[in-house]
Protein backbone atom coordinates (compact mmCIF):
# COMPACT_ATOMS: atom_id res chain seq x y z
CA UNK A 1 0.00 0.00 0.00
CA UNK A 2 1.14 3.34 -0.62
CA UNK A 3 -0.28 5.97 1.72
CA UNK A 4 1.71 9.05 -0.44
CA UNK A 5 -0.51 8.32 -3.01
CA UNK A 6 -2.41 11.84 -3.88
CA UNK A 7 -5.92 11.84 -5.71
CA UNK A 8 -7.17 15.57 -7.28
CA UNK A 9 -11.11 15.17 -8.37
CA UNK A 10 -11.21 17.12 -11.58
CA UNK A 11 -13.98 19.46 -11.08
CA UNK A 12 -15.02 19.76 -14.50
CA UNK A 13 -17.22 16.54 -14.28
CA UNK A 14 -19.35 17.32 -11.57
CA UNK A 15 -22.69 19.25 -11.61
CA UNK A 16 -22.05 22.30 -11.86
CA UNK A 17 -26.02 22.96 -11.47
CA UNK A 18 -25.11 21.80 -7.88
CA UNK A 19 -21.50 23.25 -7.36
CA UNK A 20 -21.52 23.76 -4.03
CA UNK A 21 -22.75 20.19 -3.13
CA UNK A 22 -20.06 18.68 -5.19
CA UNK A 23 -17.52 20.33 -3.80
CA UNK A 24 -18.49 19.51 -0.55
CA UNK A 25 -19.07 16.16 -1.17
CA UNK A 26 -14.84 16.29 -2.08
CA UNK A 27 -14.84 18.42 1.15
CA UNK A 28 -15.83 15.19 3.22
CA UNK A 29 -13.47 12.98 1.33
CA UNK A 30 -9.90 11.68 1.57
CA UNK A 31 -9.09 13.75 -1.35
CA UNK A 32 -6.00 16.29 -1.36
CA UNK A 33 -6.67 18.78 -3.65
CA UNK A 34 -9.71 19.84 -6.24
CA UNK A 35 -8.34 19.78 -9.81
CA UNK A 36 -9.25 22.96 -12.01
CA UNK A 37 -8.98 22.76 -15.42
CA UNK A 38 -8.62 26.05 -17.19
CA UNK A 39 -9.50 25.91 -21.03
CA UNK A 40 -9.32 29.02 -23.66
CA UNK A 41 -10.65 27.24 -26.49
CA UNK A 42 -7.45 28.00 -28.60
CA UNK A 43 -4.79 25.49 -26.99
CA UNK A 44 -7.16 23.21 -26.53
CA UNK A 45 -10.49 22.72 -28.53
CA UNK A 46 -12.89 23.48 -25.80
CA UNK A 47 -13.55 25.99 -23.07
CA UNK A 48 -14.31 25.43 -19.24
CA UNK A 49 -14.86 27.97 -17.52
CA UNK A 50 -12.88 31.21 -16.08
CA UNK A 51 -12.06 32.78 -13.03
CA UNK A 52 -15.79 33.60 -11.38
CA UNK A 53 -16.39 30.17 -10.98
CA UNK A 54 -13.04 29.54 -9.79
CA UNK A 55 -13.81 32.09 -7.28
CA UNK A 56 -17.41 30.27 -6.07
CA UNK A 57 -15.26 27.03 -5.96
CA UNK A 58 -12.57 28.50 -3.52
CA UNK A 59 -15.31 29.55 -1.46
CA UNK A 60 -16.89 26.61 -0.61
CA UNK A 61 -13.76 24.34 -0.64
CA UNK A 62 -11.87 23.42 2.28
CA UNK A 63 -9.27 21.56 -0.12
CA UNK A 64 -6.35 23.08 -1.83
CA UNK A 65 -7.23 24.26 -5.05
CA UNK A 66 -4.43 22.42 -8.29
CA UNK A 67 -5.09 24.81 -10.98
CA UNK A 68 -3.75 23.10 -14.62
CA UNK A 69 -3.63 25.77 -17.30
CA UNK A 70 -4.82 24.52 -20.92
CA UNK A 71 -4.24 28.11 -22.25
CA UNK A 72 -2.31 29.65 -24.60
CA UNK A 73 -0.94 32.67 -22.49
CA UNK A 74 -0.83 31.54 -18.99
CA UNK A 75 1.10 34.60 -17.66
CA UNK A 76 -1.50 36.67 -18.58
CA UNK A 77 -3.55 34.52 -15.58
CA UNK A 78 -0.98 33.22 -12.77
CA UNK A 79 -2.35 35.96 -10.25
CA UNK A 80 -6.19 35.50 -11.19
CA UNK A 81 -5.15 31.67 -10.20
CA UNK A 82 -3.42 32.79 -6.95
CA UNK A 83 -6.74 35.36 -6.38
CA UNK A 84 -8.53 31.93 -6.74
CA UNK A 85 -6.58 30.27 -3.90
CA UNK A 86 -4.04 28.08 -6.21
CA UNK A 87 -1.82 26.05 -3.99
CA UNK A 88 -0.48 24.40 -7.34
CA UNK A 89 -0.04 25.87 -10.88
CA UNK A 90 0.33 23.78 -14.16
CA UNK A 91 1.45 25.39 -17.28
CA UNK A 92 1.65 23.44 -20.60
CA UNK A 93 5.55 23.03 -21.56
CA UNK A 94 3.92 23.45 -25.26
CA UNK A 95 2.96 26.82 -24.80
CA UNK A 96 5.19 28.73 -22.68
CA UNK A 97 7.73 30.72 -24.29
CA UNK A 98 10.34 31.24 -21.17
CA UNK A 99 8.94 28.62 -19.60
CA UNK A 100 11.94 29.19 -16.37
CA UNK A 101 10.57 32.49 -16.00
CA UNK A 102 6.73 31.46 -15.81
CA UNK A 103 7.72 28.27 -13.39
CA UNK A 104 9.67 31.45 -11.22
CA UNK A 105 6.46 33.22 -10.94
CA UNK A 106 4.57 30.58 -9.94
CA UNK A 107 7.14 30.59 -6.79
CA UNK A 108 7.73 33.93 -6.36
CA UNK A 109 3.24 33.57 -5.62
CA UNK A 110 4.11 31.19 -3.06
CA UNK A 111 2.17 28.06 -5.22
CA UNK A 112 3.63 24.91 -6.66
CA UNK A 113 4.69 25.26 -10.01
CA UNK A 114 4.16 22.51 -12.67
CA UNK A 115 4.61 21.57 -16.21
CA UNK A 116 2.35 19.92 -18.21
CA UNK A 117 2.93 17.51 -21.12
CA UNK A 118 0.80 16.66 -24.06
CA UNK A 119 0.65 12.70 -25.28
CA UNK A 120 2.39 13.60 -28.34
CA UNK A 121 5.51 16.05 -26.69
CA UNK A 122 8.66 14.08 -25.48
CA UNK A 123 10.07 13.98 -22.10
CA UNK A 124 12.99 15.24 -23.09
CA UNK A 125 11.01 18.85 -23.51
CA UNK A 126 11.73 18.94 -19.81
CA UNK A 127 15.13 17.82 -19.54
CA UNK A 128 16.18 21.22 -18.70
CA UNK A 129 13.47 22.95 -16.48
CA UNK A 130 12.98 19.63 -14.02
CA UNK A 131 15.11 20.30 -11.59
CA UNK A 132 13.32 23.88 -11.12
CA UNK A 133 9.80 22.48 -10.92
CA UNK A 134 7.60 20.51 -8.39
CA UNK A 135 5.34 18.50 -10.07
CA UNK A 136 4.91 17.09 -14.00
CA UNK A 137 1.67 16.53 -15.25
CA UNK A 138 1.31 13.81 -17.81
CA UNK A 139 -1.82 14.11 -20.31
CA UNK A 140 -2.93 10.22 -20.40
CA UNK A 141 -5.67 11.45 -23.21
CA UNK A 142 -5.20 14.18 -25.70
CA UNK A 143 -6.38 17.31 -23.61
CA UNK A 144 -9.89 19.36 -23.88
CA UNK A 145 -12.38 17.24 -23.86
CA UNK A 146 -13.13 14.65 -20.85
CA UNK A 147 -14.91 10.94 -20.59
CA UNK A 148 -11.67 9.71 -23.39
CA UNK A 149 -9.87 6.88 -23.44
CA UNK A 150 -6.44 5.96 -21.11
CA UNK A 151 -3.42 6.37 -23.71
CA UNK A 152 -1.44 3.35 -22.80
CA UNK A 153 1.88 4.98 -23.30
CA UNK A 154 1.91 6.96 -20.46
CA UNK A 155 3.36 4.32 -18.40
CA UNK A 156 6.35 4.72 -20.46
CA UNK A 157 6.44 8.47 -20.08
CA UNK A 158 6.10 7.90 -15.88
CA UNK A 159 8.80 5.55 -16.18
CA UNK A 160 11.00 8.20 -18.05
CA UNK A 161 10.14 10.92 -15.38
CA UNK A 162 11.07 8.63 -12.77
CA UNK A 163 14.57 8.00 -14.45
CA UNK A 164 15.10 11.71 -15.03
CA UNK A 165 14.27 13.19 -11.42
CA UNK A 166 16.17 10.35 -10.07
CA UNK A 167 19.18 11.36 -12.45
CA UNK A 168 19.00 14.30 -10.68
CA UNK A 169 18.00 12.95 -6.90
CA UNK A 170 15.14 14.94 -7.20
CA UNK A 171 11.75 14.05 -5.68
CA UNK A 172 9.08 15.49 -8.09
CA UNK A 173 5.41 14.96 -8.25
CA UNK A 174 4.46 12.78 -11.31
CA UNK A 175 0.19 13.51 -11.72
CA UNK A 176 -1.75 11.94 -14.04
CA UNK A 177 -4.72 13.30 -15.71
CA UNK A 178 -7.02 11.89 -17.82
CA UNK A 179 -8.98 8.84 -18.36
CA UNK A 180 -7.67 7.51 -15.12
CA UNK A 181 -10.23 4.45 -13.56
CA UNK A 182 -9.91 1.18 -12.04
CA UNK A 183 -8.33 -0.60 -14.66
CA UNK A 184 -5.25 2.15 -14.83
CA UNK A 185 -4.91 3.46 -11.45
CA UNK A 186 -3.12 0.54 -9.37
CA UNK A 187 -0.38 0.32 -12.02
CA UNK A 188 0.37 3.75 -12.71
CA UNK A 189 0.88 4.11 -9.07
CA UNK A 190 3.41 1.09 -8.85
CA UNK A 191 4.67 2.39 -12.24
CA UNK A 192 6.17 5.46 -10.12
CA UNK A 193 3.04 8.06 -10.46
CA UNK A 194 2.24 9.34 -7.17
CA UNK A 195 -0.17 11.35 -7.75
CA UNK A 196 -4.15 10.99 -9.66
CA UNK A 197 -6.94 13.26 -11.39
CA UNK A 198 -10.04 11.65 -11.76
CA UNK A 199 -12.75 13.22 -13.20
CA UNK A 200 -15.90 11.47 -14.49
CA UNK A 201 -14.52 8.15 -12.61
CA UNK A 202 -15.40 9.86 -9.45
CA UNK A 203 -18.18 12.10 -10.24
CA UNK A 204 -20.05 9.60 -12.30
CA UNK A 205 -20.06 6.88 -9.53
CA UNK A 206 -22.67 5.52 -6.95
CA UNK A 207 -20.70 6.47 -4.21
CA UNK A 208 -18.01 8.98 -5.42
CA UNK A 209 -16.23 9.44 -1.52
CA UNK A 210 -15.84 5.25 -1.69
CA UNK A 211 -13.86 5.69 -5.19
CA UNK A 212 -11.75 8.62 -4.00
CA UNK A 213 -10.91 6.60 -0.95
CA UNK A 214 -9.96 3.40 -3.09
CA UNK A 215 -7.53 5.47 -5.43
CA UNK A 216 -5.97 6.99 -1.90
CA UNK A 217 -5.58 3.08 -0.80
CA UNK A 218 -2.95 2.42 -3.65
């Protein structure tokens, strides 16, 4: 069993016609954090929402907030974030132009700063930033659109990450987001991912506190 294991419902899949209840229902959980997903339409094909509902989700949750920025110009929105109660920033390694000088302003805001990574990028994109950042996001589904299918390759990539930060004697986050259920969970865990974003798999269920507490068990 491994009790570091973190799980980060993705807020985008629950009923947002009952916000409040949902994210109290996370509130009474074993979860860690509440995963935001920011989406501009232009990165990624869809949009989620922006920072007023990020605002009415901070206020009812007693849960760090793990803001993941699908955006195109994520500087533009690092304070709104922090405004929001962030306690951990992802930007996209795809879209960040000085991406050491975005992951510095995450610090210098007192949040964790992270870097995200598309199916289709290479690990190697982060070869020179890793040993500046505290967590590493890995897409396990082509990003915008939730309810898709595990890519099966992202074992691989955790494997990589784990060779890389160790490289390095680093301790880094390694989250996984997307398509993550059941079937997936135990062995990306024992794969070296130590951290989970569930979305639909939790908010879809029966009993949605019982499946957060099952992916905190692995």
């Amino acid at each position: 069993m491994n009790r570091t294991t973190l799980v980060s419902p993705s807020i985008l899949a629950a009923d947002f016609a009952n916000i409040e209840t949902e994210v109290k229902m996370v509130n009474d959980s074993a979860a860690d954090y509440i995963h935001i997903d920011i989406m501009d339409g232009h990165f990624v094909p869809n949009i989620s929402f922006g920072f007023p509902v990020t605002k009415a989700i901070q206020k009812h949750s007693k849960k760090p907030l793990d803001f993941h920025l699908m955006i195109s110009n994520p500087d533009n929105y690092l304070e709104a974030c922090i405004d929001s109660g962030a306690a951990i920033i992802t930007v996209h390694v795809e879209v960040c132009h000085d991406l050491r000088a975005t992951i510095n302003r995450i610090k210098k805001f007192g949040a964790k700063a992270g870097v995200a990574v598309n199916p289709g990028t290479d690990i190697e994109s982060l070869k020179e930033i890793i040993s500046d950042i505290d967590l590493v996001l890995l897409m396990s589904v082509n990003p915008g659109f939730g309810g898709q299918s595990f890519i099966d390759n992202t074992y691989n990539k955790v494997l990589e990450i784990k060779e890389l930060s160790s490289f390095l004697n680093k301790n880094i986050l390694i989250e996984i987001d997307g398509g993550v259920n059941a079937s997936n969970a135990a062995k990306l865990i024992s794969t070296g991912a130590n951290m989970l974003v569930a979305g639909s798999y939790v908010f879809n269920a029966p009993n949605p506190i019982e499946v957060i507490q099952s992916l905190k068990m692995l």
